[in-house]
N, C-alpha and C. Protein backbone atom coordinates (compact mmCIF):
# COMPACT_ATOMS: atom_id res chain seq x y z
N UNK A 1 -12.54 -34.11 -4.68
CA UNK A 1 -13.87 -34.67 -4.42
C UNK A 1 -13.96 -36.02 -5.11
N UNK A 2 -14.09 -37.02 -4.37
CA UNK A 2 -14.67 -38.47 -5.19
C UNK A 2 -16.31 -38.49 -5.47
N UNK A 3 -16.34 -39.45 -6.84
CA UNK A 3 -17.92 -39.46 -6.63
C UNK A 3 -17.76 -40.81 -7.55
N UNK A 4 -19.28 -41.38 -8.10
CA UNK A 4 -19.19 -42.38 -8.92
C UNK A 4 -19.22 -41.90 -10.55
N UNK A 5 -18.30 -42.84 -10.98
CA UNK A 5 -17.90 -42.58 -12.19
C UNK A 5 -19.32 -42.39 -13.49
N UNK A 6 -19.36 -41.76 -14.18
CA UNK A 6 -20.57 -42.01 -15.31
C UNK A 6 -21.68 -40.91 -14.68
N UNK A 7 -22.71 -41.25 -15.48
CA UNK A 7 -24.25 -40.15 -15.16
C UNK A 7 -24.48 -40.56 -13.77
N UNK A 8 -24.99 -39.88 -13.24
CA UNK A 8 -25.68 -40.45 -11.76
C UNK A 8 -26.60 -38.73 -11.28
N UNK A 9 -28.20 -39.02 -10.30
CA UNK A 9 -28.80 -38.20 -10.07
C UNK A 9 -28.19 -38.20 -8.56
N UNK A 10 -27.80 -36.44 -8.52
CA UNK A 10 -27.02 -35.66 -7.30
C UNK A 10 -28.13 -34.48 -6.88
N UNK A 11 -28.24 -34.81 -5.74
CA UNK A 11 -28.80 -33.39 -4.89
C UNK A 11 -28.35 -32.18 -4.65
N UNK A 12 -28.57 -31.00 -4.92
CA UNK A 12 -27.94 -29.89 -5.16
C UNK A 12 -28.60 -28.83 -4.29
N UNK A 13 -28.17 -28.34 -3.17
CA UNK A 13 -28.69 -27.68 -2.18
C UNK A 13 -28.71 -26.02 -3.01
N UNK A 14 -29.85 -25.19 -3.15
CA UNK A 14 -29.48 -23.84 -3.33
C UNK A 14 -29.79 -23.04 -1.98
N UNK A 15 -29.73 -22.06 -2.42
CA UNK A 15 -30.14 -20.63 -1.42
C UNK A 15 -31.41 -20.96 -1.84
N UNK A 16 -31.75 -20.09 -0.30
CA UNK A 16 -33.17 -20.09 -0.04
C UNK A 16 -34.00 -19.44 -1.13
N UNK A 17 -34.98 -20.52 -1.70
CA UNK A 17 -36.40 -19.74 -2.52
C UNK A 17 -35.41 -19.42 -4.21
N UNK A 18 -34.23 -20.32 -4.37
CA UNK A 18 -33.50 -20.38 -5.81
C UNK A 18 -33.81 -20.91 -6.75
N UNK A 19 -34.69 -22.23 -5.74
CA UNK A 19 -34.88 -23.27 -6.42
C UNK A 19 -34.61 -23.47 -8.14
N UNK A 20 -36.35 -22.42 -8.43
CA UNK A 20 -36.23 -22.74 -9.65
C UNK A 20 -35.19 -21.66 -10.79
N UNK A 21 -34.78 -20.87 -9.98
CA UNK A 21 -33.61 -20.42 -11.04
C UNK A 21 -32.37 -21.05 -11.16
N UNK A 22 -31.76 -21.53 -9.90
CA UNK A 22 -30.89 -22.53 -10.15
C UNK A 22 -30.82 -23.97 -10.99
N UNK A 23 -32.69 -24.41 -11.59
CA UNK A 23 -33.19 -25.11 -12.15
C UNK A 23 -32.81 -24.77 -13.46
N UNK A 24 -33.36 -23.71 -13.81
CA UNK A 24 -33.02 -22.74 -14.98
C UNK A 24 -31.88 -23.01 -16.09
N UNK A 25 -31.17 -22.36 -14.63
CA UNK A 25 -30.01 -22.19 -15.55
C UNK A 25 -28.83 -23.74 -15.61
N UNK A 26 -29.39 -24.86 -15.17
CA UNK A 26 -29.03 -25.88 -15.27
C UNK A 26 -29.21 -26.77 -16.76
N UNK A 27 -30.74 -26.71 -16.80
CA UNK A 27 -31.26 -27.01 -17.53
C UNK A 27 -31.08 -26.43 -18.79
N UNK A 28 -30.83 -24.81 -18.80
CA UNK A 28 -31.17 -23.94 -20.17
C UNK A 28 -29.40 -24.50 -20.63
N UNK A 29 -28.49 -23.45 -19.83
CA UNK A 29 -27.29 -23.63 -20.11
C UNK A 29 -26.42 -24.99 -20.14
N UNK A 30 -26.96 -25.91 -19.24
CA UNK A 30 -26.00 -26.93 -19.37
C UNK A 30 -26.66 -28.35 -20.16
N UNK A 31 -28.05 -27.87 -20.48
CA UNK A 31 -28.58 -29.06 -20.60
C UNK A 31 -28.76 -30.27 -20.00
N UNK A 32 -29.03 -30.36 -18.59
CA UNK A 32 -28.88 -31.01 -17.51
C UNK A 32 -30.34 -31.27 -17.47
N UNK A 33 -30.75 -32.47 -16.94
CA UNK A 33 -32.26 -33.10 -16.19
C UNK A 33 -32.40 -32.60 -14.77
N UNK A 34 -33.21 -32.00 -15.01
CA UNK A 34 -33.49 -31.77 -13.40
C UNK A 34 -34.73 -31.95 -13.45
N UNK A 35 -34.64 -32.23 -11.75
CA UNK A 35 -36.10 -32.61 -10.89
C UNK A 35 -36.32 -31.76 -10.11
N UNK A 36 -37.26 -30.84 -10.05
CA UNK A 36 -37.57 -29.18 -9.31
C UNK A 36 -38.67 -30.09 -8.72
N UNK A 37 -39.75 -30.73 -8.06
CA UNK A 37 -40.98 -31.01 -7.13
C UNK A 37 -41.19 -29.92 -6.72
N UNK A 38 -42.58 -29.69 -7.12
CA UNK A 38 -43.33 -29.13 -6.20
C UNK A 38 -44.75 -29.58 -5.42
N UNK A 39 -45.47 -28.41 -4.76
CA UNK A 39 -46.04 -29.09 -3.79
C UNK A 39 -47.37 -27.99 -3.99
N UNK A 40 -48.81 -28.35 -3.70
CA UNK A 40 -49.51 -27.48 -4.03
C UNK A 40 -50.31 -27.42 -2.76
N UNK A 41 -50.26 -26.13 -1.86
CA UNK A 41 -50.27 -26.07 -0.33
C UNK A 41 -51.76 -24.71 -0.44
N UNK A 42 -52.40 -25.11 0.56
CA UNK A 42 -53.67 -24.53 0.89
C UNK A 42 -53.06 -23.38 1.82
N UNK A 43 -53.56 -21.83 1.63
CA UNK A 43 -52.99 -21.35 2.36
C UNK A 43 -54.27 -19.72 3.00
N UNK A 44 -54.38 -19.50 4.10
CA UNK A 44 -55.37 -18.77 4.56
C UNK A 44 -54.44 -17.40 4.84
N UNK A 45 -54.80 -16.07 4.03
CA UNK A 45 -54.16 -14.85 3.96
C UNK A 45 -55.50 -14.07 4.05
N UNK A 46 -55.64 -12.74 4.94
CA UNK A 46 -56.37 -11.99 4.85
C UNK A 46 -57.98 -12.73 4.89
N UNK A 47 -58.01 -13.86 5.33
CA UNK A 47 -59.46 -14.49 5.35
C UNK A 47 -60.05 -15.02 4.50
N UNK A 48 -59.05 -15.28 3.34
CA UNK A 48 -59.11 -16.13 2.02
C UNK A 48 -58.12 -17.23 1.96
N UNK A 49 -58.77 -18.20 1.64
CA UNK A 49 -57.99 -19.17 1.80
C UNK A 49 -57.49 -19.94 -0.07
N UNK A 50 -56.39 -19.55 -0.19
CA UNK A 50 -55.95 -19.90 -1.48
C UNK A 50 -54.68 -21.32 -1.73
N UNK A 51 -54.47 -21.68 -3.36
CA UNK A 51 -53.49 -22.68 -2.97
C UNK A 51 -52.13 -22.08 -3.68
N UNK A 52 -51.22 -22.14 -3.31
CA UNK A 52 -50.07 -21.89 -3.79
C UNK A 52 -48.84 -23.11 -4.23
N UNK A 53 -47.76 -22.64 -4.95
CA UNK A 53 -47.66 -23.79 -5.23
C UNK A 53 -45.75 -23.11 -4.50
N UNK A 54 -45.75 -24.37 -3.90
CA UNK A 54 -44.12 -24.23 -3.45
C UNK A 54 -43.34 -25.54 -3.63
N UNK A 55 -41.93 -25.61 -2.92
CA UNK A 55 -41.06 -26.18 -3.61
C UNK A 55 -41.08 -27.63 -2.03
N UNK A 56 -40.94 -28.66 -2.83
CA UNK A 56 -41.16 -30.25 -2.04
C UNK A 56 -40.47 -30.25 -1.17
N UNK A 57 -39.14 -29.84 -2.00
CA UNK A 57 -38.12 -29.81 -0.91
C UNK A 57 -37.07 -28.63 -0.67
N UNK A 58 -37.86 -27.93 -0.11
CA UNK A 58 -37.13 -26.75 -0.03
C UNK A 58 -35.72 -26.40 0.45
N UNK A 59 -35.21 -25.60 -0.68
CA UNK A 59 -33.76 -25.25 -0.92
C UNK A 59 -32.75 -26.87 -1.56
N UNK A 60 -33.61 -27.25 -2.45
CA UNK A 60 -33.40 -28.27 -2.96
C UNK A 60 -33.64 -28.84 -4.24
N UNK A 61 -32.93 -29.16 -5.49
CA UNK A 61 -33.09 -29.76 -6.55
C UNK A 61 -32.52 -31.19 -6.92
N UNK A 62 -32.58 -31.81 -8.06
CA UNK A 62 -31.88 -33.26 -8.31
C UNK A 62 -31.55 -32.49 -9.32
N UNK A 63 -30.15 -33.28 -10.14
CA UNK A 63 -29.70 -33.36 -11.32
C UNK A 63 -29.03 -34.47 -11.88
N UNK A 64 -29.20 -34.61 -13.01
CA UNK A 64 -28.53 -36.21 -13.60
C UNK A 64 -27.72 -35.54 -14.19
N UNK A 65 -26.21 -35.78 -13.60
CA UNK A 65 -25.02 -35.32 -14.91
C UNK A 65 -23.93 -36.60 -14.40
N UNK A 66 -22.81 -35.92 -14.75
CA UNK A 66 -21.79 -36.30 -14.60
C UNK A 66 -20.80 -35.51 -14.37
N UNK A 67 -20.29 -36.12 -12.61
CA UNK A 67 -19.31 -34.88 -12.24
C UNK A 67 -17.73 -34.66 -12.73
N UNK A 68 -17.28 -35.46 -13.50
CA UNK A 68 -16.34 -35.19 -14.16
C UNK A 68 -16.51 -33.77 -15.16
N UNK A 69 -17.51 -33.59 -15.67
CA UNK A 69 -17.83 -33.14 -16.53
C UNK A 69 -18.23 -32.15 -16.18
N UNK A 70 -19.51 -31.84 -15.41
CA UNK A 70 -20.04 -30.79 -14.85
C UNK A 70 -20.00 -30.39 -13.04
N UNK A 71 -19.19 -31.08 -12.46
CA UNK A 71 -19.37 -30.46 -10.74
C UNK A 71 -18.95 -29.46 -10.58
N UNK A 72 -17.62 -28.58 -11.51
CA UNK A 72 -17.42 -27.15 -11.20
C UNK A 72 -17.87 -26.28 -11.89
N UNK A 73 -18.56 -26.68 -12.85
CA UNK A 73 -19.73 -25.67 -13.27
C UNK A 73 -20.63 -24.98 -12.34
N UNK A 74 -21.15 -26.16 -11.73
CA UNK A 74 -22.22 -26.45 -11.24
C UNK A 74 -22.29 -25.96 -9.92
N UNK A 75 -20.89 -26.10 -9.79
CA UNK A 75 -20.51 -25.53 -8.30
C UNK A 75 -20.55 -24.07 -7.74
N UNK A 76 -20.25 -23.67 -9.21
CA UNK A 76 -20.23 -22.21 -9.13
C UNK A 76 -21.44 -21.44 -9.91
N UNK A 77 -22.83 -22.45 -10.20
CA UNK A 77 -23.63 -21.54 -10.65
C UNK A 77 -24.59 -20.56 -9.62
N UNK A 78 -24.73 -19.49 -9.85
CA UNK A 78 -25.64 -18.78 -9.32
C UNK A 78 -26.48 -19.46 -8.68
N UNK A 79 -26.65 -19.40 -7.44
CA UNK A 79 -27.88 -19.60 -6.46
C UNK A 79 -27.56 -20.74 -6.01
N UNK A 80 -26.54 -21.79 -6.31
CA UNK A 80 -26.18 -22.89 -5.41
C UNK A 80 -25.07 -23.29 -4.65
N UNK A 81 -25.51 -23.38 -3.41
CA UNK A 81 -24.97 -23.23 -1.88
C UNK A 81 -23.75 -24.74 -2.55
N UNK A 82 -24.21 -25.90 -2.75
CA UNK A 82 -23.49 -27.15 -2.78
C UNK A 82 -23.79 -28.46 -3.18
N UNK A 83 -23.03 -29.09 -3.83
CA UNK A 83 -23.40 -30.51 -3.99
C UNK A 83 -23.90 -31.42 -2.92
N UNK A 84 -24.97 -31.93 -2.72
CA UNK A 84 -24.42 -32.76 -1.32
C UNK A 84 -23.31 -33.85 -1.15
N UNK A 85 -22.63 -33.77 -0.36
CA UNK A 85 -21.44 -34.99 -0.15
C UNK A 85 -21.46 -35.08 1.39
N UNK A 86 -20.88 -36.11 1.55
CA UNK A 86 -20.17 -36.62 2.79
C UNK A 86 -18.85 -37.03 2.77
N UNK A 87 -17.95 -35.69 3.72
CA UNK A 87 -16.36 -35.41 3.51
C UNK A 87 -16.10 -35.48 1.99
N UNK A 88 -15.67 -36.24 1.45
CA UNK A 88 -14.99 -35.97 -0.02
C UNK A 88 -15.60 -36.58 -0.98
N UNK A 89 -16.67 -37.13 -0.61
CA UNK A 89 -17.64 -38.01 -1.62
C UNK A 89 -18.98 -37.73 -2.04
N UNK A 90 -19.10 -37.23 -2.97
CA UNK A 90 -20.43 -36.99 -3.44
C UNK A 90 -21.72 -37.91 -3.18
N UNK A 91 -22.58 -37.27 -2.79
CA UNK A 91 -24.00 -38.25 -2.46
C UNK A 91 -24.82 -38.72 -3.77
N UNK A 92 -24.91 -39.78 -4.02
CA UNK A 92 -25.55 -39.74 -5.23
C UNK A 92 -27.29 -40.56 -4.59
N UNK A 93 -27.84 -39.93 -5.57
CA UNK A 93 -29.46 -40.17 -4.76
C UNK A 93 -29.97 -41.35 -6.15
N UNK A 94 -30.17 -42.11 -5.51
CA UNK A 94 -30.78 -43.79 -6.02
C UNK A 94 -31.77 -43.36 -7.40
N UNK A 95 -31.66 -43.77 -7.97
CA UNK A 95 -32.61 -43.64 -9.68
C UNK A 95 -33.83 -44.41 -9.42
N UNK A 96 -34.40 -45.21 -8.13
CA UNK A 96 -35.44 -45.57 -7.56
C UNK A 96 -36.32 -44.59 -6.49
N UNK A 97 -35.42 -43.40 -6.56
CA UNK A 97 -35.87 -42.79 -5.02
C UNK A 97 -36.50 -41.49 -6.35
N UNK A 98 -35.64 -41.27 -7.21
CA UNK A 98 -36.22 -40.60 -8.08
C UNK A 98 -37.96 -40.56 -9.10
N UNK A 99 -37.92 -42.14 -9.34
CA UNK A 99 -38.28 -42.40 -9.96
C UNK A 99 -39.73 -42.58 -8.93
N UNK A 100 -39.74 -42.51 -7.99
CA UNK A 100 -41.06 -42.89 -6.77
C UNK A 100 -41.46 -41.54 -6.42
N UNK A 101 -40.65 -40.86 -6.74
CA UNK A 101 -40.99 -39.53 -6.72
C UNK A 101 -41.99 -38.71 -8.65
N UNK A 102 -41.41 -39.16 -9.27
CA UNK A 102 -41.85 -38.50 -10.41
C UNK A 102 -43.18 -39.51 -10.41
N UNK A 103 -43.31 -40.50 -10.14
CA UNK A 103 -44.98 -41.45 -10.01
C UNK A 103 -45.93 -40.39 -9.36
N UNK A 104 -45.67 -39.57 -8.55
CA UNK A 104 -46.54 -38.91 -7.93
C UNK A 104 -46.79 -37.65 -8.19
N UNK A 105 -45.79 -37.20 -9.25
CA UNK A 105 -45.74 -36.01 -9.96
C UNK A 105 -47.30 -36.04 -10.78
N UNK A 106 -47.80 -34.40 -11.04
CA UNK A 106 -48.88 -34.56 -11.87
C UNK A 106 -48.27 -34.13 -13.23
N UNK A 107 -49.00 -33.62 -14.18
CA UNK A 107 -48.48 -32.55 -15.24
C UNK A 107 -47.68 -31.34 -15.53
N UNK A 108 -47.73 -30.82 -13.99
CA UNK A 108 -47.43 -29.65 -13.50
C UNK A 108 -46.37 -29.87 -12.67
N UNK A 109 -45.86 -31.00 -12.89
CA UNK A 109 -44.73 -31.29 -11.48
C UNK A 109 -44.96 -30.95 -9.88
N UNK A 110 -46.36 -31.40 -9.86
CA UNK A 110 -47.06 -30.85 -8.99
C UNK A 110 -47.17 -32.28 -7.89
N UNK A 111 -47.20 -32.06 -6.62
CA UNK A 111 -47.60 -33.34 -5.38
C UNK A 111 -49.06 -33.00 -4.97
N UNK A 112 -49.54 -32.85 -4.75
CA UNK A 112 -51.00 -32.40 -4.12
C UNK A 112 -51.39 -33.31 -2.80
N UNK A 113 -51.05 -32.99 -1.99
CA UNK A 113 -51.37 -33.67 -0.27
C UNK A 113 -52.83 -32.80 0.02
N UNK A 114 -53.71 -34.23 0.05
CA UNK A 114 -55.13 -33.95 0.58
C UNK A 114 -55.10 -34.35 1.69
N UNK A 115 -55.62 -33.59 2.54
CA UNK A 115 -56.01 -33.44 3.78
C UNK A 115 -57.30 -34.34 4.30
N UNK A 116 -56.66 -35.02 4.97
CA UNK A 116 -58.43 -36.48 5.35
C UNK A 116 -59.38 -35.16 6.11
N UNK A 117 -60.47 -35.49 5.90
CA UNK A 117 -61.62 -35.02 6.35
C UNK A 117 -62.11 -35.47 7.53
N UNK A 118 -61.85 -35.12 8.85
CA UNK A 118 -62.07 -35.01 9.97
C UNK A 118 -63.27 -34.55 10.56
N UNK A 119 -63.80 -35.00 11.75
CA UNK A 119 -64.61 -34.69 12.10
C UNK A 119 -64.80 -35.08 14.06
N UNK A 120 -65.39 -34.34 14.61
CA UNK A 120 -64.98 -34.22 16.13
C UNK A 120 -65.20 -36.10 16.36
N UNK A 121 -64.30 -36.33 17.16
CA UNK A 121 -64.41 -37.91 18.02
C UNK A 121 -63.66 -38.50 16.86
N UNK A 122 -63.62 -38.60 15.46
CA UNK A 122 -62.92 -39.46 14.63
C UNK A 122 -61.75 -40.04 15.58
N UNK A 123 -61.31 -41.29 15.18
CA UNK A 123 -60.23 -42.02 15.69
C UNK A 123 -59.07 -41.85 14.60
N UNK A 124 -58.11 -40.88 15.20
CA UNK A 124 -56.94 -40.69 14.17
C UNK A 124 -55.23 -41.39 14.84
N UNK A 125 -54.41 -41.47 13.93
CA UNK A 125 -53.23 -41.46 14.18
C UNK A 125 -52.39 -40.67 13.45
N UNK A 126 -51.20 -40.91 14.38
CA UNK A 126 -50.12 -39.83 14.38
C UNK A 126 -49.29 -40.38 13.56
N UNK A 127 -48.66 -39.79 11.91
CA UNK A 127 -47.80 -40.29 11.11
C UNK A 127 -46.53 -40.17 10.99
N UNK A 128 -46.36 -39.07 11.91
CA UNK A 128 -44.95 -38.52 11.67
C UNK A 128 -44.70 -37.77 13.06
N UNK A 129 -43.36 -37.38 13.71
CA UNK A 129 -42.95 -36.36 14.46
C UNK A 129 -42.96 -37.25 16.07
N UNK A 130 -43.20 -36.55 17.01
CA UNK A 130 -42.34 -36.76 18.49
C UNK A 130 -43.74 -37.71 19.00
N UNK A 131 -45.21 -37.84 18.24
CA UNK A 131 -45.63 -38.67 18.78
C UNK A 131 -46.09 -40.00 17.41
N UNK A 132 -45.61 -40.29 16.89
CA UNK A 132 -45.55 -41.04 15.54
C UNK A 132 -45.91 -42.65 16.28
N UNK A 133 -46.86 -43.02 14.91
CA UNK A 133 -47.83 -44.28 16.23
C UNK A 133 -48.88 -44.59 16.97
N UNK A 134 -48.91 -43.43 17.43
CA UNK A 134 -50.07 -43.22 18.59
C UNK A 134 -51.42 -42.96 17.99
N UNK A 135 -52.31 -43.24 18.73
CA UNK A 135 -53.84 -43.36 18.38
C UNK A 135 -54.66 -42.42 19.36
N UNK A 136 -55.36 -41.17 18.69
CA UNK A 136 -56.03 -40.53 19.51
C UNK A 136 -57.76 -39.86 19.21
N UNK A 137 -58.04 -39.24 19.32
CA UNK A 137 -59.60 -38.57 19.23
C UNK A 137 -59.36 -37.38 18.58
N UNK A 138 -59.66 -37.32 17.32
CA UNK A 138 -59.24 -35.48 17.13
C UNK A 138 -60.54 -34.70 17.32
N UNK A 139 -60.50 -33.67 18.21
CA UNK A 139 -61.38 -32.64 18.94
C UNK A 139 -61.97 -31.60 17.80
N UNK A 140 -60.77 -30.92 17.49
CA UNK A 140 -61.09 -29.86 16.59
C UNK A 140 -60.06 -29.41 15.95
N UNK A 141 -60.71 -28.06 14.73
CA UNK A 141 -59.48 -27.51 13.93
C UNK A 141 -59.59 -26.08 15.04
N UNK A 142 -58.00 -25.07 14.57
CA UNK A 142 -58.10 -24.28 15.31
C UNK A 142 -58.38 -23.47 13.92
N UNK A 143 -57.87 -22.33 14.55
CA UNK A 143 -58.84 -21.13 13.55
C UNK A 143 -57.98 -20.85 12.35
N UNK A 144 -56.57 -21.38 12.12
CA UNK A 144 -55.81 -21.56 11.01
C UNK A 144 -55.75 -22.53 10.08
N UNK A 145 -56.45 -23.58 10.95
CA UNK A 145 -57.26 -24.84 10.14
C UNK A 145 -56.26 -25.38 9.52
N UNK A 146 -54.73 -25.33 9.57
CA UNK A 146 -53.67 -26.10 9.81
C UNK A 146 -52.99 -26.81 11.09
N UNK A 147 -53.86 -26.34 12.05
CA UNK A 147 -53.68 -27.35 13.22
C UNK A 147 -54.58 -27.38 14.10
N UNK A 148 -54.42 -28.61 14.45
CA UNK A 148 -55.98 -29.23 15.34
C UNK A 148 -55.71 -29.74 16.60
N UNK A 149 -56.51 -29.64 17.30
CA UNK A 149 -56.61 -30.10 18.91
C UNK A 149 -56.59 -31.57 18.91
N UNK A 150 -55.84 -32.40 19.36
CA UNK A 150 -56.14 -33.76 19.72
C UNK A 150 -56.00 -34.43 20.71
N UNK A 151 -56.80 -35.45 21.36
CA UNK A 151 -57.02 -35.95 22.54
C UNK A 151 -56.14 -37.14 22.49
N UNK A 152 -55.01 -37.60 23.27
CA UNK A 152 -53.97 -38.47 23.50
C UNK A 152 -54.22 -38.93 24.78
N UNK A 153 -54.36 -40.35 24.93
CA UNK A 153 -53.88 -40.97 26.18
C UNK A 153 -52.70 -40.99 26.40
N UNK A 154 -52.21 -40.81 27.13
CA UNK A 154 -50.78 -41.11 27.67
C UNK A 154 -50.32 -41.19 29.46
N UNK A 155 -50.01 -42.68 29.46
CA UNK A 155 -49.80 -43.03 31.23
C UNK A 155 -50.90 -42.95 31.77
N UNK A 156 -52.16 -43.58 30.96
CA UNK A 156 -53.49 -43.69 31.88
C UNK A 156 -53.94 -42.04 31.86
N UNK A 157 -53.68 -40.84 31.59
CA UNK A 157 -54.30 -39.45 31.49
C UNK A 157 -54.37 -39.38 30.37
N UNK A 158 -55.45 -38.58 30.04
CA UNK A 158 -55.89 -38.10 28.86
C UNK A 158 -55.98 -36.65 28.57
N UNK A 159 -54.66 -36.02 27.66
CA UNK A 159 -54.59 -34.86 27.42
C UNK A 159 -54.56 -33.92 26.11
N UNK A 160 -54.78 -33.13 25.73
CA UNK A 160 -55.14 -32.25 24.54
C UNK A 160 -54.05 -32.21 23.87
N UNK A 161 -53.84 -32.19 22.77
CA UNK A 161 -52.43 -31.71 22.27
C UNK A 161 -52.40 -31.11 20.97
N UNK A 162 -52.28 -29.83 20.51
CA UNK A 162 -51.62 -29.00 19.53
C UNK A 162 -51.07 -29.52 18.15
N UNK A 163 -51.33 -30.22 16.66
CA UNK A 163 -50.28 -30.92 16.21
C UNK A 163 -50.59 -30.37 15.28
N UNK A 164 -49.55 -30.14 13.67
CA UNK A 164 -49.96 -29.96 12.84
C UNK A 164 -51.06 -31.24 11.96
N UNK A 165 -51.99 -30.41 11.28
CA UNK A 165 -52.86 -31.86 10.68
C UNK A 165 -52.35 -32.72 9.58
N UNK A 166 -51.49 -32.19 8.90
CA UNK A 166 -50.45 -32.85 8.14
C UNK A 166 -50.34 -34.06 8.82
N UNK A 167 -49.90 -34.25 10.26
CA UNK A 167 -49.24 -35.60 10.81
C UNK A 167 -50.14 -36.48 11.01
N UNK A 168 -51.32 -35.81 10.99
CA UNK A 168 -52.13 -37.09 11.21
C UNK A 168 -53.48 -37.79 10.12
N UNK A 169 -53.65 -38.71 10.52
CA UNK A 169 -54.22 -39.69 9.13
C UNK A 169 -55.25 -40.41 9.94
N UNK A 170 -56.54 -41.01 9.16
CA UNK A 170 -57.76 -41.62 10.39
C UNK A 170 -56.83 -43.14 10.42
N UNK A 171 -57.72 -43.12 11.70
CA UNK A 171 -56.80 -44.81 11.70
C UNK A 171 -57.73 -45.59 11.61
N UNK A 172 -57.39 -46.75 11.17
CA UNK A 172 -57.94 -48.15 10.62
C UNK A 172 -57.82 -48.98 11.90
């Protein structure tokens, strides 16, 4: 395996929902930095709607080491699937990409995505996914109140469409 020489922060794929034990035992036993993100998600069970807190990037951690030192440790700890690489080279993830990430961290290593406050006719756009760009009317929430009806022009017709509300943001 090649990688770059010295400390550098590496992405470390685990098994599903490992996250933070593979965190664990990084941290406890090897004395390693890690970056676990999480995410604090609104969630409707039994007709209560509560927040839970899950993982940013799921089946996913950072670590700052050095793979001379630690990649076959690491390789073989409990709960992790792999280093990321491409063919024989380790991926090393930018100390800027890190660092734009922990800005948004709270106390709790927490992200908190608020949800814009909508309301029928608002003029929204689409931020992300297969219609990213686009400018439409959002109608309504459905009854999971994670996804909403929205009105899209497209080719001169005007049709309804299904999206999660995550993707969309009011437009300016």
């Amino acid at each position: 395996m090649h990688y770059f020489e010295g400390t550098n922060w590496y992405a470390i794929q685990t098994r599903s929902g490992q996250e933070d034990l593979v965190a664990y035992y990084l941290s406890a036993q090897l004395d390693l930095e890690i970056l676990n993100p999480k995410q604090l998600k609104k969630r409707r069970r039994f007709g209560t709607e509560t927040t839970v807190r899950t993982a940013l990037f799921p089946s996913y951690i950072f670590a700052l080491f050095d793979p001379e030192k630690f990649l076959h440790t690491i390789q073989y700890t409990r709960g992790v699937r792999r280093v990321l690489h491409f063919g024989q080279t380790l991926l090393r993830v930018e100390n800027e990409i890190i660092m734009r990430i922990r800005e948004r961290l709270d106390s709790n290593d927490c992200i908190e995505f608020m949800d814009a406050e909508l309301n029928s006719g608002d003029a929204v756009s689409v931020r992300e996914g297969a219609f990213k760009g686009m400018k439409g009317i959002f109608k309504r929430d459905l009854n999971d109140r994670s996804r909403v009806v929205l009105l899209l022009d497209i080719l001169g017709c005007s049709a309804e469409f299904v999206i999660d509300r995550r993707l969309l943001e009011p437009a300016v």
